[in-house]
PDB file of N, CA and C in Angstrom:
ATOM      1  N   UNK A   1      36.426  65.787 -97.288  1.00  0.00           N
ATOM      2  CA  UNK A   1      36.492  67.130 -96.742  1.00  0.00           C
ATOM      3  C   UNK A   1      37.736  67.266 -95.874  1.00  0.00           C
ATOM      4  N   UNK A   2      38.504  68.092 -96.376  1.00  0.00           N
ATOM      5  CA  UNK A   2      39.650  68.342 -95.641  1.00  0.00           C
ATOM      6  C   UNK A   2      39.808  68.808 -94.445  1.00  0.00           C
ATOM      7  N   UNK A   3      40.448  68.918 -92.638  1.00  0.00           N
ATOM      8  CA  UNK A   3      40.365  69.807 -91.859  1.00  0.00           C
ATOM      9  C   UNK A   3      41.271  70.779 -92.138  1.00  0.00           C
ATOM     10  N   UNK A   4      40.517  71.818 -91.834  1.00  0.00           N
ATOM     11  CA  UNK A   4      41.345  73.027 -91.639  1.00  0.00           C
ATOM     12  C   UNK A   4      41.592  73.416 -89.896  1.00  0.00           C
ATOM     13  N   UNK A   5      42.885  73.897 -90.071  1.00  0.00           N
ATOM     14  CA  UNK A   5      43.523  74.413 -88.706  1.00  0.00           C
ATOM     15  C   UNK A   5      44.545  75.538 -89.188  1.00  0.00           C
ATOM     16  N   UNK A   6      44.153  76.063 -88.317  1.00  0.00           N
ATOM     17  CA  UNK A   6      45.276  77.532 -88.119  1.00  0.00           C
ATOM     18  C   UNK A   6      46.700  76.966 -86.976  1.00  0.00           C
ATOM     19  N   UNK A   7      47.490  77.580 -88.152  1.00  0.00           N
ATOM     20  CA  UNK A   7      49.179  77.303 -87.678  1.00  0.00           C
ATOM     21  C   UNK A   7      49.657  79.177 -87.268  1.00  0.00           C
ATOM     22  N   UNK A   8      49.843  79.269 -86.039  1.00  0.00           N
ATOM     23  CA  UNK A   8      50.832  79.934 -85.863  1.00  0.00           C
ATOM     24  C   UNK A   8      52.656  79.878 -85.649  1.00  0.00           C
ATOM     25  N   UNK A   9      53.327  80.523 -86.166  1.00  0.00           N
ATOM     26  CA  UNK A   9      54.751  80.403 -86.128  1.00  0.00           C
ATOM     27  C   UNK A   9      55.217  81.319 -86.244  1.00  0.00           C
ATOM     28  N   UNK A  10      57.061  81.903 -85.788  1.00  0.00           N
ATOM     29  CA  UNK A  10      57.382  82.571 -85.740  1.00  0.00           C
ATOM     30  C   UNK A  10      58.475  82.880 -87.224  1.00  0.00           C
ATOM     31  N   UNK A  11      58.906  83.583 -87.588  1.00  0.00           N
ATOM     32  CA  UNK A  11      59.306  83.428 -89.206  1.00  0.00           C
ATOM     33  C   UNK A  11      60.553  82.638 -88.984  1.00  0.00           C
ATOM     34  N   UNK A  12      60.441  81.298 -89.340  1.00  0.00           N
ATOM     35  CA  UNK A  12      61.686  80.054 -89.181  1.00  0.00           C
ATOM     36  C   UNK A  12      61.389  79.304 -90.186  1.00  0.00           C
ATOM     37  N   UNK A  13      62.994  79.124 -90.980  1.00  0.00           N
ATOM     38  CA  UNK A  13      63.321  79.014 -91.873  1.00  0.00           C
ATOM     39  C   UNK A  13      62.540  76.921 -92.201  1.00  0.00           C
ATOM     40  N   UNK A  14      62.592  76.233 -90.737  1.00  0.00           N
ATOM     41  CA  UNK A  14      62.192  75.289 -90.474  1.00  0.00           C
ATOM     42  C   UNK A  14      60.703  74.813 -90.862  1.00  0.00           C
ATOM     43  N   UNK A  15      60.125  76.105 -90.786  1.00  0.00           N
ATOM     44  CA  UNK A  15      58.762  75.525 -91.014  1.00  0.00           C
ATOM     45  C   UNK A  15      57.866  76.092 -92.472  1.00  0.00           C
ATOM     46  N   UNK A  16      58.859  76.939 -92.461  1.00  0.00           N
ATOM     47  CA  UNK A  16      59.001  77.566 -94.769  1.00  0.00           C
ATOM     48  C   UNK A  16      57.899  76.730 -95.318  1.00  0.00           C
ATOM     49  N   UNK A  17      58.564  75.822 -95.290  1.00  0.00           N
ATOM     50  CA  UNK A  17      58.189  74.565 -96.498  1.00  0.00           C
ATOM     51  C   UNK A  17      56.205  74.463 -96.197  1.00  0.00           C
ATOM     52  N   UNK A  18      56.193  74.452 -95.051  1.00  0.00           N
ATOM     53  CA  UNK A  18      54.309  74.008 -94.558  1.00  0.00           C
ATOM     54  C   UNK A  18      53.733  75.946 -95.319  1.00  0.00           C
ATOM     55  N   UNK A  19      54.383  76.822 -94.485  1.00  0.00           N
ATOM     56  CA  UNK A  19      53.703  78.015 -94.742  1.00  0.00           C
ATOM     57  C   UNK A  19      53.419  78.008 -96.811  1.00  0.00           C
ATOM     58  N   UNK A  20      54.694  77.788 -97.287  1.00  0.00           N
ATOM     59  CA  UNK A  20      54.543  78.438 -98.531  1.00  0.00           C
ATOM     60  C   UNK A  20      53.747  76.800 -99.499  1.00  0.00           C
ATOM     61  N   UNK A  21      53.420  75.605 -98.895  1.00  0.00           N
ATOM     62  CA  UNK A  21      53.001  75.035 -99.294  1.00  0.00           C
ATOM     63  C   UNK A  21      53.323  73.775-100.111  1.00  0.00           C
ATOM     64  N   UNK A  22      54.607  74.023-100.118  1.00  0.00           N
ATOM     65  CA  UNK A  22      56.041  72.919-100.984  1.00  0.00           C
ATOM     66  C   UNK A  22      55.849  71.377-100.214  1.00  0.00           C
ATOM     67  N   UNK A  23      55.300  72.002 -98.783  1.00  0.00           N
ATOM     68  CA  UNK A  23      55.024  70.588 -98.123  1.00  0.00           C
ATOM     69  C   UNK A  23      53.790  70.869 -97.484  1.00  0.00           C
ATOM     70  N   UNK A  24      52.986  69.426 -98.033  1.00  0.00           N
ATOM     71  CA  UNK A  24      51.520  69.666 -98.148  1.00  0.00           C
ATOM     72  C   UNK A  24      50.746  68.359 -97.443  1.00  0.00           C
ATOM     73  N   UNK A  25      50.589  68.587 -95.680  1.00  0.00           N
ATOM     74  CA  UNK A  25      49.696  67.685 -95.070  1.00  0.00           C
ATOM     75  C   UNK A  25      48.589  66.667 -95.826  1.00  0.00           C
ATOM     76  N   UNK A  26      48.132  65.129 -96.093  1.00  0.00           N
ATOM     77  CA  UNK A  26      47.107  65.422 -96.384  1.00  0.00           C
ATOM     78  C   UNK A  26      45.626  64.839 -95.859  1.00  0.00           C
ATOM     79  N   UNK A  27      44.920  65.668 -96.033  1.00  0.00           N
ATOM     80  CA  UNK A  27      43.533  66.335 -95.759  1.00  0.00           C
ATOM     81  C   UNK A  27      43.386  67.319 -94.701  1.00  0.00           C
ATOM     82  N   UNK A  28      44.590  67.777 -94.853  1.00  0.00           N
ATOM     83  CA  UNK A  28      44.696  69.391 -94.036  1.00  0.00           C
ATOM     84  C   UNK A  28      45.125  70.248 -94.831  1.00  0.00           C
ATOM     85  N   UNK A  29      44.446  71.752 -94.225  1.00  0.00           N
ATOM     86  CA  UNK A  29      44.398  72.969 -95.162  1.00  0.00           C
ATOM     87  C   UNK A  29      44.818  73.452 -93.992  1.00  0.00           C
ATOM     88  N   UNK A  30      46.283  74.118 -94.461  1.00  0.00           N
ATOM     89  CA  UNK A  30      46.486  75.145 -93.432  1.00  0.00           C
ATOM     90  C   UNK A  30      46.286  76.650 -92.990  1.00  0.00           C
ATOM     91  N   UNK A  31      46.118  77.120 -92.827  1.00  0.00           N
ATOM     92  CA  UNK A  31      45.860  79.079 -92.796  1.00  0.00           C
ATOM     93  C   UNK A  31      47.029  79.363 -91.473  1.00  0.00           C
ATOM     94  N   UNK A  32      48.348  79.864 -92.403  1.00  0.00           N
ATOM     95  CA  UNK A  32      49.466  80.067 -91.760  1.00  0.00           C
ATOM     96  C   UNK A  32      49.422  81.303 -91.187  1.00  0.00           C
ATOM     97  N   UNK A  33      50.108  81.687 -90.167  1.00  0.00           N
ATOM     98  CA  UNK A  33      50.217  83.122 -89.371  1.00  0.00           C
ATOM     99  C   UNK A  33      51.470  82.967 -89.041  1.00  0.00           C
ATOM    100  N   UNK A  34      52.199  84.714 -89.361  1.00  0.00           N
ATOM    101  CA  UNK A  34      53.664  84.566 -89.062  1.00  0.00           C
ATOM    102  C   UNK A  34      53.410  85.902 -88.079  1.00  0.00           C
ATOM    103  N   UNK A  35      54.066  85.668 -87.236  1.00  0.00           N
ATOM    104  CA  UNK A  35      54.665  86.401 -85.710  1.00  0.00           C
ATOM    105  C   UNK A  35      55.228  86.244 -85.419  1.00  0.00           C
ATOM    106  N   UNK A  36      56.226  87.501 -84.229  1.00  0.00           N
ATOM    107  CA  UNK A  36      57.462  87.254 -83.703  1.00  0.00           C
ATOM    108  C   UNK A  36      56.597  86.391 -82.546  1.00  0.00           C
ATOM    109  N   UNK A  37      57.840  85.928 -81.954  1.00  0.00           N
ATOM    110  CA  UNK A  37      57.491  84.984 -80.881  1.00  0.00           C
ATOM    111  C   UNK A  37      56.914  85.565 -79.849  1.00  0.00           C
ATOM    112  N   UNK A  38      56.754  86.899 -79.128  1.00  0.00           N
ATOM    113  CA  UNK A  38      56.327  87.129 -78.305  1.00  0.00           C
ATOM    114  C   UNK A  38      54.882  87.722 -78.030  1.00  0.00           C
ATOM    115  N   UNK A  39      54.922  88.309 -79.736  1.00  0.00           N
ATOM    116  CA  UNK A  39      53.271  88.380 -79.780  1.00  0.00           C
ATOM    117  C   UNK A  39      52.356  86.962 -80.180  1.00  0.00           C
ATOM    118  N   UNK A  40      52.965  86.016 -80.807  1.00  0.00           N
ATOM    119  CA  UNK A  40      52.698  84.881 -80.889  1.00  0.00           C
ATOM    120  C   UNK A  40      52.088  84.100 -79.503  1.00  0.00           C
ATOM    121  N   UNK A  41      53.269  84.052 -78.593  1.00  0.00           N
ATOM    122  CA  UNK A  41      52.789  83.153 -77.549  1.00  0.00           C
ATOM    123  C   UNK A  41      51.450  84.076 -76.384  1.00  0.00           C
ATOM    124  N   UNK A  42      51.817  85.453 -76.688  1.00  0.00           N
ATOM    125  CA  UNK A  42      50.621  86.180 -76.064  1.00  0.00           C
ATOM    126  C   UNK A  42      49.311  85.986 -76.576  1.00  0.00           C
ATOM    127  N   UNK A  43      49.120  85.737 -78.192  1.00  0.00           N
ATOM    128  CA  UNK A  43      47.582  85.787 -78.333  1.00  0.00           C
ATOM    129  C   UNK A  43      47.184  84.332 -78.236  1.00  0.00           C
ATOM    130  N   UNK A  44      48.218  83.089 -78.736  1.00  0.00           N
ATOM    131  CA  UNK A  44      47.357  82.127 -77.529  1.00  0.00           C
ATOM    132  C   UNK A  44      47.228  81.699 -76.713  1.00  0.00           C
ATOM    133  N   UNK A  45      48.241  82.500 -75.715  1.00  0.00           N
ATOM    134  CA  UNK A  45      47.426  82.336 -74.563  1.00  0.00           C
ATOM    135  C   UNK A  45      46.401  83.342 -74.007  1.00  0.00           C
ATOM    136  N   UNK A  46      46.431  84.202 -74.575  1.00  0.00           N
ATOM    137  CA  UNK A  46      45.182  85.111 -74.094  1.00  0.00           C
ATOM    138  C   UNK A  46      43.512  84.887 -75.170  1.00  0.00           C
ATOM    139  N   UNK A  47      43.954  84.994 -76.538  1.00  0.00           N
ATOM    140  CA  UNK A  47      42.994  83.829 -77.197  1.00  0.00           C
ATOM    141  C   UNK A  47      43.071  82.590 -77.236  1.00  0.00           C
ATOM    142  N   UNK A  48      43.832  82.032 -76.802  1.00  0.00           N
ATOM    143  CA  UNK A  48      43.866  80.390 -77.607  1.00  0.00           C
ATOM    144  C   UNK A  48      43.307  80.379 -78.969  1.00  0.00           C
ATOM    145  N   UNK A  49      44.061  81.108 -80.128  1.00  0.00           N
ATOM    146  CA  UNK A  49      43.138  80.668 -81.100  1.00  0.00           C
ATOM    147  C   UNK A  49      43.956  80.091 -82.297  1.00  0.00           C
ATOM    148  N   UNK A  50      45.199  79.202 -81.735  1.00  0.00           N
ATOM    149  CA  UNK A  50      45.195  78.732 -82.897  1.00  0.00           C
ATOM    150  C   UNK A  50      45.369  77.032 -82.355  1.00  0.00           C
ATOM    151  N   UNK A  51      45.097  76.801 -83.903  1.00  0.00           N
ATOM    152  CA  UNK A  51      44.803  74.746 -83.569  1.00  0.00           C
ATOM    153  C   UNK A  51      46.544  74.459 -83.790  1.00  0.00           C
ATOM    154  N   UNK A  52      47.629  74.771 -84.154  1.00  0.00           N
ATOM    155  CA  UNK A  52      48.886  74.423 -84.047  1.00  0.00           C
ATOM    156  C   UNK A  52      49.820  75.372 -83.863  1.00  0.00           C
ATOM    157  N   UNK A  53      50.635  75.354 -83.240  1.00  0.00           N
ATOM    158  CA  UNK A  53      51.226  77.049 -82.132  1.00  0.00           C
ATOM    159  C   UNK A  53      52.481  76.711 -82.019  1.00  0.00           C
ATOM    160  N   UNK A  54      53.606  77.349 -82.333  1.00  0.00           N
ATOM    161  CA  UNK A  54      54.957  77.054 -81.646  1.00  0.00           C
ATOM    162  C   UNK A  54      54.664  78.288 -80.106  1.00  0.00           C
ATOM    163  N   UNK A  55      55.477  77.392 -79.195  1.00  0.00           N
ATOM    164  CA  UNK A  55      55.323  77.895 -77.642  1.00  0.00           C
ATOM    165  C   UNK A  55      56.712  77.463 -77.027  1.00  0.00           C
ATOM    166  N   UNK A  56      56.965  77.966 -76.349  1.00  0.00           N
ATOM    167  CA  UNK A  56      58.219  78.259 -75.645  1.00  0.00           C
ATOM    168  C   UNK A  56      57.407  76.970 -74.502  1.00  0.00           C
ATOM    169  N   UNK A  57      58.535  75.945 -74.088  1.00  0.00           N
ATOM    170  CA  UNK A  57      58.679  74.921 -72.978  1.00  0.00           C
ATOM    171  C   UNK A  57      58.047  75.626 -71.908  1.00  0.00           C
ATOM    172  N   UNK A  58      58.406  76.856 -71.298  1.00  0.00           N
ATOM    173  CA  UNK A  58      58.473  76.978 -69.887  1.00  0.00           C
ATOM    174  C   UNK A  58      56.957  78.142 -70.206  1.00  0.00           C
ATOM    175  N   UNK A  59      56.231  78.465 -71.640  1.00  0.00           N
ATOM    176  CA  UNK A  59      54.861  79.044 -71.680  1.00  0.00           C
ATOM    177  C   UNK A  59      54.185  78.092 -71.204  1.00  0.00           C
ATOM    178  N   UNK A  60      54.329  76.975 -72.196  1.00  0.00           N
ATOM    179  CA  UNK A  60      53.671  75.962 -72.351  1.00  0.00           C
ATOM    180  C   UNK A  60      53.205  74.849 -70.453  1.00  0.00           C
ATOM    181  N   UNK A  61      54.427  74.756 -70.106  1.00  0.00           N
ATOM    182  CA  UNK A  61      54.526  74.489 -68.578  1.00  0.00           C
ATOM    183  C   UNK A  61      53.445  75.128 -68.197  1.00  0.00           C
ATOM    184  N   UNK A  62      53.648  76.426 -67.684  1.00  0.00           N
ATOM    185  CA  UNK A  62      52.359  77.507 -66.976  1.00  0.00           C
ATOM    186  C   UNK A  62      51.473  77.446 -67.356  1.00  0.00           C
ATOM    187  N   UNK A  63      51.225  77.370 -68.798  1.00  0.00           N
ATOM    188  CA  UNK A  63      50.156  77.364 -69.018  1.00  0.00           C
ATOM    189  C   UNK A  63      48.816  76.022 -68.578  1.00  0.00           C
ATOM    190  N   UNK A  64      50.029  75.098 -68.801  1.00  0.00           N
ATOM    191  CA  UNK A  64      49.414  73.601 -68.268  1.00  0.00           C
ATOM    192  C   UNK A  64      48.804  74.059 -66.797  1.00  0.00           C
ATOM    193  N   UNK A  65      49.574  74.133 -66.081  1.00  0.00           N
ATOM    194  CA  UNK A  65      49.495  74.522 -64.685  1.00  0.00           C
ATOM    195  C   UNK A  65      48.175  75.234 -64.512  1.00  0.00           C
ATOM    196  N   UNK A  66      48.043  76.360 -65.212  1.00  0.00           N
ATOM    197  CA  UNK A  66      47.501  77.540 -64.708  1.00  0.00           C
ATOM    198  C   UNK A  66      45.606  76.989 -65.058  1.00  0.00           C
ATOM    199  N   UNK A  67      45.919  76.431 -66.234  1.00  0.00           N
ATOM    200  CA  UNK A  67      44.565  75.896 -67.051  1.00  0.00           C
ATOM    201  C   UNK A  67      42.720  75.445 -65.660  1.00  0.00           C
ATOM    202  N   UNK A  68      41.685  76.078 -66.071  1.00  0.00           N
ATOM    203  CA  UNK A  68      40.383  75.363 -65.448  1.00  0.00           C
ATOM    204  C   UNK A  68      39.863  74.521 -66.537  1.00  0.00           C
ATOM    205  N   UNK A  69      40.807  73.706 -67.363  1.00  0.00           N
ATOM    206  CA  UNK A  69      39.999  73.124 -67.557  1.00  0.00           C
ATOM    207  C   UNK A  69      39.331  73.244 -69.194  1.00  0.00           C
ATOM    208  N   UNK A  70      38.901  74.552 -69.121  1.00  0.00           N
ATOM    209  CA  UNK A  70      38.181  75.214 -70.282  1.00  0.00           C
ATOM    210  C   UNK A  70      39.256  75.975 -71.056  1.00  0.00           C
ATOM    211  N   UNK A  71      40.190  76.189 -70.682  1.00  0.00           N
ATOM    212  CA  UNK A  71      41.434  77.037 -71.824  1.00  0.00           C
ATOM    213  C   UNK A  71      42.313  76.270 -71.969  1.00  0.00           C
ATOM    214  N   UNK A  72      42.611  76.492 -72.907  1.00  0.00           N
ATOM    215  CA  UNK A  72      44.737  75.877 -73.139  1.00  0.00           C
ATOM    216  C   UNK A  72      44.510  73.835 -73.373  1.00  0.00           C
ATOM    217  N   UNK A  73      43.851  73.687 -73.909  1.00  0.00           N
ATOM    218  CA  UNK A  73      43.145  71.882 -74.052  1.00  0.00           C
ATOM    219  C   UNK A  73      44.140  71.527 -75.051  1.00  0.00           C
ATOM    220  N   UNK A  74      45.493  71.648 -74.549  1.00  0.00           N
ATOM    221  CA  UNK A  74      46.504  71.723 -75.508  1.00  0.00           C
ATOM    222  C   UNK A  74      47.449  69.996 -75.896  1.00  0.00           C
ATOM    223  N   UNK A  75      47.644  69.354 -76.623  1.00  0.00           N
ATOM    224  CA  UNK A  75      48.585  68.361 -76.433  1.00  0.00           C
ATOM    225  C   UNK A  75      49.840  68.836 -76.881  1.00  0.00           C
ATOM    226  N   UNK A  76      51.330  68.738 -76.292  1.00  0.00           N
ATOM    227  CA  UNK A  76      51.943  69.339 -76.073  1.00  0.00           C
ATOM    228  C   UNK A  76      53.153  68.122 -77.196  1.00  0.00           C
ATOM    229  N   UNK A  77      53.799  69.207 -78.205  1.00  0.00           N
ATOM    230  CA  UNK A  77      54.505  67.665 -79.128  1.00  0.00           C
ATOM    231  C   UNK A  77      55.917  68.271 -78.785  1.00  0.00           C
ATOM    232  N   UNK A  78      57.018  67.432 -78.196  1.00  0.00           N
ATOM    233  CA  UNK A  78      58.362  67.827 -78.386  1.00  0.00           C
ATOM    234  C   UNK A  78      59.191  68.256 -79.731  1.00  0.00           C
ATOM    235  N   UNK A  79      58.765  69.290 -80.184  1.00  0.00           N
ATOM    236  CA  UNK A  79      59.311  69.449 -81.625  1.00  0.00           C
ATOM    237  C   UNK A  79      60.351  70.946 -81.222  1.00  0.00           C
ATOM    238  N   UNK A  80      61.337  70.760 -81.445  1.00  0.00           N
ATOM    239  CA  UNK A  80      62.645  72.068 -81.272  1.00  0.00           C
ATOM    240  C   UNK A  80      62.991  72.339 -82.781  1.00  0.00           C
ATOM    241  N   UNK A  81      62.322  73.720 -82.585  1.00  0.00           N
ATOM    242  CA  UNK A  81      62.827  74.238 -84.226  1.00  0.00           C
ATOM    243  C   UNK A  81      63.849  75.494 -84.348  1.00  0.00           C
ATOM    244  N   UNK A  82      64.832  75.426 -83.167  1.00  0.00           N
ATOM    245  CA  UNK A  82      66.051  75.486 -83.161  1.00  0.00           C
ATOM    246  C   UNK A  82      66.591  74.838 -82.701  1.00  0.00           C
ATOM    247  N   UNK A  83      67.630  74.161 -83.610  1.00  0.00           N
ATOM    248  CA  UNK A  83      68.997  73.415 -83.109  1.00  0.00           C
ATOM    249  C   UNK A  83      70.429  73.929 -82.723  1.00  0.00           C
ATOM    250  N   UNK A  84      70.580  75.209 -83.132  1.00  0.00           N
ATOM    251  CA  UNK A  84      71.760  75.423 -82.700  1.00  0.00           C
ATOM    252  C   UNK A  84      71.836  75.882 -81.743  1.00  0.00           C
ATOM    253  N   UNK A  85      73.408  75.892 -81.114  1.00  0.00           N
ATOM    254  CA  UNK A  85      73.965  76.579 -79.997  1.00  0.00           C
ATOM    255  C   UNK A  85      73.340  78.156 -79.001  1.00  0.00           C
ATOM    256  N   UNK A  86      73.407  77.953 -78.311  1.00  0.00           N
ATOM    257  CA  UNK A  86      73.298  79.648 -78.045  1.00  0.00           C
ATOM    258  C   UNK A  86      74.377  80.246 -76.964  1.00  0.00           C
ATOM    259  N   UNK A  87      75.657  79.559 -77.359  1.00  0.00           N
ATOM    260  CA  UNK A  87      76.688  80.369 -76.459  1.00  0.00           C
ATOM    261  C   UNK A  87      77.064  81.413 -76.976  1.00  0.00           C
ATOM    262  N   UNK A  88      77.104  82.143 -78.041  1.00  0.00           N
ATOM    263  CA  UNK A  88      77.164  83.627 -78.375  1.00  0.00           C
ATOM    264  C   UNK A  88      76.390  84.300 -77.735  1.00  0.00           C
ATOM    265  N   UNK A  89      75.177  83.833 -76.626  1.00  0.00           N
ATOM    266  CA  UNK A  89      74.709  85.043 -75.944  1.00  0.00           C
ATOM    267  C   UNK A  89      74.850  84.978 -74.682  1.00  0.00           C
ATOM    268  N   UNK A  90      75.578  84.330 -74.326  1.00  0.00           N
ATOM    269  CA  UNK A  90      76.199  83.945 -72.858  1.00  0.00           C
ATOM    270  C   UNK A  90      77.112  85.234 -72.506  1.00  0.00           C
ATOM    271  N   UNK A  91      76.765  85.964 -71.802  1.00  0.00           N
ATOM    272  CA  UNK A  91      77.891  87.209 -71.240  1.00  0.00           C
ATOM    273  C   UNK A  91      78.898  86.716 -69.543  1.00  0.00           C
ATOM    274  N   UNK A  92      79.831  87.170 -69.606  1.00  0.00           N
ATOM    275  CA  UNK A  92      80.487  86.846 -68.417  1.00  0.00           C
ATOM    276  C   UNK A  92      81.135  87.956 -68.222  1.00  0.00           C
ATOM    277  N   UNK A  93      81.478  87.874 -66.239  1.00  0.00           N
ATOM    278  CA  UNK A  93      82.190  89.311 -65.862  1.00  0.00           C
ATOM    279  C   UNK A  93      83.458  88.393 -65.680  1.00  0.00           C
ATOM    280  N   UNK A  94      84.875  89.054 -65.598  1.00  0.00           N
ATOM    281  CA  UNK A  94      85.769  88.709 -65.485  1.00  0.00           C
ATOM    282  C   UNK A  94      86.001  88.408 -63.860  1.00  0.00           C
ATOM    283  N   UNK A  95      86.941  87.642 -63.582  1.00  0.00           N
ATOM    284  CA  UNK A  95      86.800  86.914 -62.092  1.00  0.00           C
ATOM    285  C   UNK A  95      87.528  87.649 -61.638  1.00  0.00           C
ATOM    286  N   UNK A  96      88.511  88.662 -61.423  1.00  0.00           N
ATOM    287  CA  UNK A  96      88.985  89.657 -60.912  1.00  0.00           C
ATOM    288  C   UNK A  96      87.581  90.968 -60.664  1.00  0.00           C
ATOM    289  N   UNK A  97      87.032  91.070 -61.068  1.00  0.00           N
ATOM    290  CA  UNK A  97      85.914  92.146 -61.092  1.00  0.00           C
ATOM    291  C   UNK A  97      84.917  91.822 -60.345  1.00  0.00           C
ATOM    292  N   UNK A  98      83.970  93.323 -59.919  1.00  0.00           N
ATOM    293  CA  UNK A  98      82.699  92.900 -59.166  1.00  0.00           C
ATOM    294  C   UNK A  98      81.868  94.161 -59.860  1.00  0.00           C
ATOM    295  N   UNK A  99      81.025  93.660 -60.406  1.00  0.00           N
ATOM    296  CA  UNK A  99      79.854  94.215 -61.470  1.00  0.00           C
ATOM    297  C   UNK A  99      79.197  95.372 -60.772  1.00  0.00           C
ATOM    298  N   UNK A 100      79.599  96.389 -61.259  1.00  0.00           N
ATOM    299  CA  UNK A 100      78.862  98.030 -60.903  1.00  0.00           C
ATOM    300  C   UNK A 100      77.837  98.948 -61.647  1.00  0.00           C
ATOM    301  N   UNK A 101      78.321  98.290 -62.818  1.00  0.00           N
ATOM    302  CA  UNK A 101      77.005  98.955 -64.109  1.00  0.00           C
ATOM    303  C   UNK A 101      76.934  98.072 -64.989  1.00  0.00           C
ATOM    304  N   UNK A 102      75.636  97.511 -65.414  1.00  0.00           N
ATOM    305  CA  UNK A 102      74.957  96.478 -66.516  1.00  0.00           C
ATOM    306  C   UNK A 102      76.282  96.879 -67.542  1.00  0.00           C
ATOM    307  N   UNK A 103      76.886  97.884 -68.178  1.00  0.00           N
ATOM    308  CA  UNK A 103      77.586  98.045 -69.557  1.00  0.00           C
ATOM    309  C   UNK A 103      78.950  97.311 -69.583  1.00  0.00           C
ATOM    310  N   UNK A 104      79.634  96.685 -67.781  1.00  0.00           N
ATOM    311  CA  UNK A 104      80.610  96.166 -67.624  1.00  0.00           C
ATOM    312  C   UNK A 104      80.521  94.505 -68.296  1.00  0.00           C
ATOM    313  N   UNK A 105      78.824  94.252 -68.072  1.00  0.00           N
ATOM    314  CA  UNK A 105      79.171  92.946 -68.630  1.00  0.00           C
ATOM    315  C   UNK A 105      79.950  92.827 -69.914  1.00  0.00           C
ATOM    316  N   UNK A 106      80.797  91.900 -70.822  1.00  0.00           N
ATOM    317  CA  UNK A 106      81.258  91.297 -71.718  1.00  0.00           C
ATOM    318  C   UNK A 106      80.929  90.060 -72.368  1.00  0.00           C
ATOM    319  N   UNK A 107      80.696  90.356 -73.903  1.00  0.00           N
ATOM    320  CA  UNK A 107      80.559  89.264 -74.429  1.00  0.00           C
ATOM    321  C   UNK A 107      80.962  88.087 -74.518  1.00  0.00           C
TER     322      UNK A 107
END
């Protein structure tokens, strides 16, 4: 008898392969759920209802924290399913300048 667990994830190209089934745990049945990340990390932590969850480090933190005990009985796996960079969203003001309206920032 196989376990079944519910996977939530956000649509990443990384975890394709489990959702559409090409890669196949075994004696696990998965029942995949795709969400953006922010409704994702809201319903488990407000349900806890899934048995495997991508969660943001610093949800996951609070949530540890915040826990009686009876919610969030979570083991926590270091898995980063983004690797790349994120200095394209780094904005800076120029060092001659002093910031007067949010639209001055620059990419």
């Amino acid at each position: 008898m196989a376990l079944r667990l519910t996977m939530g994830f956000s649509d990443n190209p990384r975890v394709q392969p489990l959702k559409e089934g090409i890669v196949k745990p075994q004696g696990i049945e998965l029942d995949c759920i795709t969400l953006d990340p922010s409704n994702l990390f809201q319903r488990n932590l407000t349900y806890d209802e899934f048995d495997v969850s991508e969660m943001s480090i610093s949800e996951t933190l609070l949530a540890r924290e915040r826990t009686d005990g009876k919610k969030w009985d979570w083991s926590a796996l270091p898995v980063f399913l983004s690797r790349g960079h994120h200095w394209h969203t780094l904005y800076h003001l120029p060092a001659n300048r002093s910031l007067e309206f949010s639209f001055e920032v620059r990419v």
